[in-house]
Protein backbone atom coordinates (compact mmCIF):
# COMPACT_ATOMS: atom_id res chain seq x y z
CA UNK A 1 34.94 30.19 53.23
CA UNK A 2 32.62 30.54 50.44
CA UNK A 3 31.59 26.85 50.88
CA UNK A 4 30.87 27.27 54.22
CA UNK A 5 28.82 30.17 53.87
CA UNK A 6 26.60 28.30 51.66
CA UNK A 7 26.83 25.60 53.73
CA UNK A 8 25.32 27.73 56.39
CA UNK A 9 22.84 29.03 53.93
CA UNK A 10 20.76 25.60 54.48
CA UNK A 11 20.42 25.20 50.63
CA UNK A 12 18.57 21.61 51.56
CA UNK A 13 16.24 23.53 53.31
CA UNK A 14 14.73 25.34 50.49
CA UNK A 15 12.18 23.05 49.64
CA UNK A 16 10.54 24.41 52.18
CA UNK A 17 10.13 27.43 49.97
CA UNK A 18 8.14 25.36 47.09
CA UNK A 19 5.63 26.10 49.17
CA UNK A 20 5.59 29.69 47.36
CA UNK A 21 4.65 28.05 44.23
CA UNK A 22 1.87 26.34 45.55
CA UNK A 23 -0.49 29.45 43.84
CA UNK A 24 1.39 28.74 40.30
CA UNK A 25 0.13 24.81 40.89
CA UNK A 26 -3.59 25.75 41.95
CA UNK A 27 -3.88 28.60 40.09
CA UNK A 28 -3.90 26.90 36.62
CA UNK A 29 -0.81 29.00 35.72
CA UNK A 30 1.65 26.23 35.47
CA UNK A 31 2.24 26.33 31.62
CA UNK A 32 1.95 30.25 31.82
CA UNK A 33 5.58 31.18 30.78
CA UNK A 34 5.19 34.69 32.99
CA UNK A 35 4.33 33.54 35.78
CA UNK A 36 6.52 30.59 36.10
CA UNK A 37 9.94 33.17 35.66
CA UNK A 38 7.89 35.65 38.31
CA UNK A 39 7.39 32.38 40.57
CA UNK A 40 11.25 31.32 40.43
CA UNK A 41 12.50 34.76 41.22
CA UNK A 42 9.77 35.00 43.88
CA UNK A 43 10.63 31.59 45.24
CA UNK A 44 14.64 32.38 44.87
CA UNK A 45 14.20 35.80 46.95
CA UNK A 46 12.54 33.46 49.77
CA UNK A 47 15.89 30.93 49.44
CA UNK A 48 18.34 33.77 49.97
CA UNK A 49 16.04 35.58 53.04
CA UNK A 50 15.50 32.27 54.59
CA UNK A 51 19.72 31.91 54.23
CA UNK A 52 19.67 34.68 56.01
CA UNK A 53 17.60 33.66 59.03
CA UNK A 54 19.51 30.58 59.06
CA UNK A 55 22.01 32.82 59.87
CA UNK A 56 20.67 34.82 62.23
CA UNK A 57 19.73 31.79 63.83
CA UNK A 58 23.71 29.95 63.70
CA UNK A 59 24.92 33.39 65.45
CA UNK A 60 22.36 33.69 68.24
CA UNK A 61 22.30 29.67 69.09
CA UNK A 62 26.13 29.47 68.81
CA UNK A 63 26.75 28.57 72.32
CA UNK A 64 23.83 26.12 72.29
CA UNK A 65 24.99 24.64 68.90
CA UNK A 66 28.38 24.48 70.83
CA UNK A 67 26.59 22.02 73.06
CA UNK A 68 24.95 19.96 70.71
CA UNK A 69 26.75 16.71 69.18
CA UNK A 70 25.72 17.45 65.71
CA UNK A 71 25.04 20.76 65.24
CA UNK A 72 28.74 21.93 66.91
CA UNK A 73 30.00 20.89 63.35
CA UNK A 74 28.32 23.80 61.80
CA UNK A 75 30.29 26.42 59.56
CA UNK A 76 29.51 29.03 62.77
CA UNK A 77 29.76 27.01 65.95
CA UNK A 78 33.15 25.55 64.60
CA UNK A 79 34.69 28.49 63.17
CA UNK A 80 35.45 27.46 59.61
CA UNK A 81 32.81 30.71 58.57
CA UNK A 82 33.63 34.06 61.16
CA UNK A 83 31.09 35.05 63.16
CA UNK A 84 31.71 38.57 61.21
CA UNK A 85 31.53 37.56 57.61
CA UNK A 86 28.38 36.20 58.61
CA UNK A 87 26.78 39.12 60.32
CA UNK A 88 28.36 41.32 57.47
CA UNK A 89 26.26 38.97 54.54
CA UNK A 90 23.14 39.01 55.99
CA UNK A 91 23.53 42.74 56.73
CA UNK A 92 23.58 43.62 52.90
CA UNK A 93 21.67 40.04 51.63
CA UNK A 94 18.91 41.43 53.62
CA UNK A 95 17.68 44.82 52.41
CA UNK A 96 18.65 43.90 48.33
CA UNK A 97 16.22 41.10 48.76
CA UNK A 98 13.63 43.47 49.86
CA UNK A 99 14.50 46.14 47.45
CA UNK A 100 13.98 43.21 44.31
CA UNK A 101 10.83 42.15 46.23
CA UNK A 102 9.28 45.58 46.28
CA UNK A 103 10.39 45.64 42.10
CA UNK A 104 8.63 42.21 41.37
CA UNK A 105 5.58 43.75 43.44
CA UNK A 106 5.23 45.75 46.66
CA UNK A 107 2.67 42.95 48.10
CA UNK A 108 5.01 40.41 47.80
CA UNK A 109 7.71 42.43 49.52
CA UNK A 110 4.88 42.75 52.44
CA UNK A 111 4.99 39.01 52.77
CA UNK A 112 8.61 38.56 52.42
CA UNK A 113 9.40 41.36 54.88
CA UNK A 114 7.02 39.60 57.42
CA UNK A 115 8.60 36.30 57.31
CA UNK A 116 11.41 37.77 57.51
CA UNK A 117 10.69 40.36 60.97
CA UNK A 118 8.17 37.14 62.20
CA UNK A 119 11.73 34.94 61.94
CA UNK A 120 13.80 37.67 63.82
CA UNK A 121 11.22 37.41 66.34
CA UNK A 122 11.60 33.57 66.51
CA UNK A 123 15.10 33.74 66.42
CA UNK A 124 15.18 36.18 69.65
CA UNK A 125 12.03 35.38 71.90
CA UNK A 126 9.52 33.20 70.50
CA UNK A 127 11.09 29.97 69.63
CA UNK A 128 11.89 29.91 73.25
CA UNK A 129 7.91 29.84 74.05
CA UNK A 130 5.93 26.30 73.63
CA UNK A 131 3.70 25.75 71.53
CA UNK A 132 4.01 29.30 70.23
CA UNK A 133 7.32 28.32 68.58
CA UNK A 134 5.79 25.68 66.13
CA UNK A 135 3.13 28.23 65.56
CA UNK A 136 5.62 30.57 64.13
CA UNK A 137 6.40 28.25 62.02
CA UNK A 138 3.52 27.44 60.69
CA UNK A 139 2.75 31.14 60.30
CA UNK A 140 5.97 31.76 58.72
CA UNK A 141 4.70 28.39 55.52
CA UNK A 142 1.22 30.80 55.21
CA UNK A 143 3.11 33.68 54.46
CA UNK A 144 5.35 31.73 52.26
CA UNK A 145 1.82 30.95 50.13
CA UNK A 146 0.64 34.55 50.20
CA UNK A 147 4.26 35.70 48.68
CA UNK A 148 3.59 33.28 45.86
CA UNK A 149 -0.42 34.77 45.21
CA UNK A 150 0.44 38.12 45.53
CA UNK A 151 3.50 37.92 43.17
CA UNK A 152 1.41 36.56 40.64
CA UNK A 153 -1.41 38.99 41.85
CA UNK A 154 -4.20 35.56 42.26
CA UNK A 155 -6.36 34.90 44.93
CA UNK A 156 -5.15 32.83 47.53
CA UNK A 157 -7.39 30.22 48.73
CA UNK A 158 -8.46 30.11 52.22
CA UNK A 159 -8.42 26.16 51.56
CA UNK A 160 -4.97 25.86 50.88
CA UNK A 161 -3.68 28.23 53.39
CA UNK A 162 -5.57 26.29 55.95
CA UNK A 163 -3.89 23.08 54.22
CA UNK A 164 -0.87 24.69 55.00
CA UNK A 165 -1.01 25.55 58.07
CA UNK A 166 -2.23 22.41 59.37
CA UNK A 167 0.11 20.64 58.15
CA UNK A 168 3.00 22.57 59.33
CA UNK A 169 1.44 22.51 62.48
CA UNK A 170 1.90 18.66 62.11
CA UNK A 171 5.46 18.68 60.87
CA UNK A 172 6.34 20.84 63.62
CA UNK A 173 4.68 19.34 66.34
CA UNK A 174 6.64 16.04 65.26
CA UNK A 175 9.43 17.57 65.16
CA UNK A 176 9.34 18.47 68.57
CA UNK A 177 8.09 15.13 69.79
CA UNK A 178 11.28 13.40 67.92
CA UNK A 179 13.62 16.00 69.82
CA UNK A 180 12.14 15.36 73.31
CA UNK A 181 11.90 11.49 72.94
CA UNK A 182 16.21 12.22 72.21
CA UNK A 183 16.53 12.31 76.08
CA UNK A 184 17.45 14.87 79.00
CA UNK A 185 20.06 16.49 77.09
CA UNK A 186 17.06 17.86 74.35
CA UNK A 187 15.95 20.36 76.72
CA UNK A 188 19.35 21.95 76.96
CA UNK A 189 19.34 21.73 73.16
CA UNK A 190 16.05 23.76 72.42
CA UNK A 191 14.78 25.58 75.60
CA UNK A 192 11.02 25.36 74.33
CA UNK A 193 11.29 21.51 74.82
CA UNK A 194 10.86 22.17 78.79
CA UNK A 195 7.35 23.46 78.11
CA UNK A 196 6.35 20.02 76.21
CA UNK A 197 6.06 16.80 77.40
CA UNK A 198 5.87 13.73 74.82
CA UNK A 199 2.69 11.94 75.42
CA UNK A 200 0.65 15.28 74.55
CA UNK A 201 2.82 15.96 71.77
CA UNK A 202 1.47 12.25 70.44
CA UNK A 203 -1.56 13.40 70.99
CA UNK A 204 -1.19 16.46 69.10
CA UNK A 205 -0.02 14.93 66.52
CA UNK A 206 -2.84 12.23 65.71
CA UNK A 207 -4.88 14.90 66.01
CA UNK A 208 -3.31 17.08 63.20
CA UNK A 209 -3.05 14.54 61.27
CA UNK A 210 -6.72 13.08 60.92
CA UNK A 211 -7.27 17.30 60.71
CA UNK A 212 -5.37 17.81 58.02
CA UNK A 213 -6.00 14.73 55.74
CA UNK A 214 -9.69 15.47 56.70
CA UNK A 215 -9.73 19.36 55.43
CA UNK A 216 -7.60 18.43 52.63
CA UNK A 217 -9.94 15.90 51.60
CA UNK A 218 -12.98 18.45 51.81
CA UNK A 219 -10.76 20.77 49.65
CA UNK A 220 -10.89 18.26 46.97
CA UNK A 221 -14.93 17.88 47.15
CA UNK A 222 -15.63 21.62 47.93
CA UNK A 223 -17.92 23.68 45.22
CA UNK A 224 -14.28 25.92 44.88
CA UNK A 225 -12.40 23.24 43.29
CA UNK A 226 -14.99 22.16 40.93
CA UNK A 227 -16.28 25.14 39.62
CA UNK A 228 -12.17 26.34 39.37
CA UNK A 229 -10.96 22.63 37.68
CA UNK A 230 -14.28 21.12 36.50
CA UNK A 231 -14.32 17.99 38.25
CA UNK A 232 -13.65 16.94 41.94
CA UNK A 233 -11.19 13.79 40.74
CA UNK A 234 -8.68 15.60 43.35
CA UNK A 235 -9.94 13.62 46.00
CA UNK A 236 -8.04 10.57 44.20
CA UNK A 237 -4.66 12.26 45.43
CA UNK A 238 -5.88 11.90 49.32
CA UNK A 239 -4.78 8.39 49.14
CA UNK A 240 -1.05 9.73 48.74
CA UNK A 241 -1.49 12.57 50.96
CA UNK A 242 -2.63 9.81 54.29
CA UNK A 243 0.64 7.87 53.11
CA UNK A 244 2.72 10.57 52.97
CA UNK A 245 1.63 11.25 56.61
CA UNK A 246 1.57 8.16 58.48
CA UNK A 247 5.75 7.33 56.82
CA UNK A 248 6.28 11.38 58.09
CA UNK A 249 4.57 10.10 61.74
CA UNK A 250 6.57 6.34 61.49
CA UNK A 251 10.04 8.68 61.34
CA UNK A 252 9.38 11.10 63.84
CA UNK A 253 8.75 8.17 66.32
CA UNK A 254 11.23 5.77 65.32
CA UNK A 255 14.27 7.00 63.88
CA UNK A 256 15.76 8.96 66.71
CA UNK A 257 18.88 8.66 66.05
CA UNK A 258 18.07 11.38 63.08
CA UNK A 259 18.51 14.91 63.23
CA UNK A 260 15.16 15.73 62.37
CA UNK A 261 12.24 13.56 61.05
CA UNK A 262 11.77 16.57 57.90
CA UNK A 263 15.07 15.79 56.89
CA UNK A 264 15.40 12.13 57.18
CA UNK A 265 11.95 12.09 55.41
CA UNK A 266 13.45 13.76 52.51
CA UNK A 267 16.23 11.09 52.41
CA UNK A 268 13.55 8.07 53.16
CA UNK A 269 12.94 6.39 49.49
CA UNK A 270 9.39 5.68 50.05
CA UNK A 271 8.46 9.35 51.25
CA UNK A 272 9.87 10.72 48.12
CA UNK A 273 8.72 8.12 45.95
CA UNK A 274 5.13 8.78 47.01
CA UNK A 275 5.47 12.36 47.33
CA UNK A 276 6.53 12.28 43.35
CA UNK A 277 3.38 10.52 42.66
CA UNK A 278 1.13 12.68 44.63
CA UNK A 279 2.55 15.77 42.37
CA UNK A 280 2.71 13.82 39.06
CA UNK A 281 -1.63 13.20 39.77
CA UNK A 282 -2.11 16.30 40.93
CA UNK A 283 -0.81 18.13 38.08
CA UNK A 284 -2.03 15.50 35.41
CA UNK A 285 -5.68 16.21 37.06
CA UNK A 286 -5.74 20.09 37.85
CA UNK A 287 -4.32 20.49 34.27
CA UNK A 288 -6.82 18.11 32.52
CA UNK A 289 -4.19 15.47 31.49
CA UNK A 290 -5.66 12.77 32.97
């Protein structure tokens, strides 16, 4: 049972949650020993809320899940993980997480409490809206970067969270756009999916993708980065960032037999591999290495 409910936990998905030490990377605090233990508790406290939403999610999709050829196989849909001990975790997971939020600092609890309440809200209405449901989303990475500023009590940059938010705009929309190009069963799948139709959701996503490489880009030349690093030699990790994109756009569009195009791209050797190197410049140049 215990291996189910950390199966159910989505401990794969917590990458997703790096995204709370993006503030540790730009703020020139990565060899600060301090702030790198208050980023992995922060980060960890995200991991167990976002369990909990997975959760959440499992019990209210269960008949849908039933449905679905894949996802039926779940610890909740197939019954190896009862629908009580479930409800029961995430009932006391919940408010600890909070309480240890508000000790590492009350502003971070703010943020983690909102992604939390924004995901109940997705979970029970919203994902079930187009358009607004990948906006959620993207709302729900932005908070993720203000947790990780606000426990290390640093500015968060208007450039990154608009980084962010573009580009889970762009991860999202092409998520969608893999699920609907599945076929006529997708709709029954994710009830959002009736409000989309593919060839705007192409569109969409060409267009967030030229967006976000082109903000990113300006990030890297703006008068913030060099008076903050001393040089504008970010712009040399752009070339990574449009690969990174166009192999993300490549599996959304051709490998639909996947579950989802973020988690085949996490298994796809050249994503990774170029992913790696995008960090490995990044930090050499933000942290004068290079």
């Amino acid at each position: 049972m215990l291996l189910a409910l950390l199966k159910t936990l989505r401990p794969r998905q917590w990458i997703k949650n790096l995204f709370v030490a993006v503030p540790l990377m730009f703020g020139h605090l990565l060899t600060d020993k301090t702030s790198l233990l208050v980023t992995a508790g922060a980060v960890a406290l995200f991991c167990l809320i976002s369990g909990c939403v997975y959760i959440l999610n499992d019990l209210v999709d269960i008949e849908k899940d039933r449905a679905h050829p894949k996802k039926r196989n779940r610890p909740i849909p197939s019954g190896k993980l009862p629908e009580v001990v479930a409800r029961r975790f995430a009932v006391v997971c919940v408010p600890v997480c909070l309480a240890v939020a508000y000790y590492l600092q009350p502003w971070y609890a703010l943020a983690l409490g909102g992604y939390f309440a924004l995901n109940l809200a997705y979970s029970f209405r919203l994902k079930q809206i187009a358009y607004v449901d990948v906006l959620s989303i993207a709302a729900g990475f932005i908070l993720r970067v203000l947790a990780g500023a606000w426990a290390l009590k640093v500015p968060a940059s208007l450039w990154l969270l608009a980084c962010t938010g573009l580009l889970a705009m762009f991860l999202g929309f092409g998520k969608r756009a893999h699920e609907l190009a599945a076929g006529e069963k997708a709709t029954s799948q994710r009830s959002a999916l009736a409000g989309y139709d593919l060839p705007t959701l192409r569109v969409i996503l060409y267009v967030l993708a030229v967006t976000t490489l082109g903000v990113y880009t300006a990030y890297t030349l703006s008068e913030h980065v060099v008076a903050l690093f001393g040089s504008n030699r970010l712009v040399y990790t752009v070339g990574f960032g449009v690969v990174g994109i166009w192999r993300f756009i490549h599996l959304a569009t051709t490998r639909h037999e996947a579950e989802s195009p973020t988690e085949e791209m996490l298994k796809d050797p050249l994503f990774m591999i170029n992913f790696a190197a995008w960090l490995a410049l990044l930090a050499a140049i933000l942290y004068g290495w290079v």
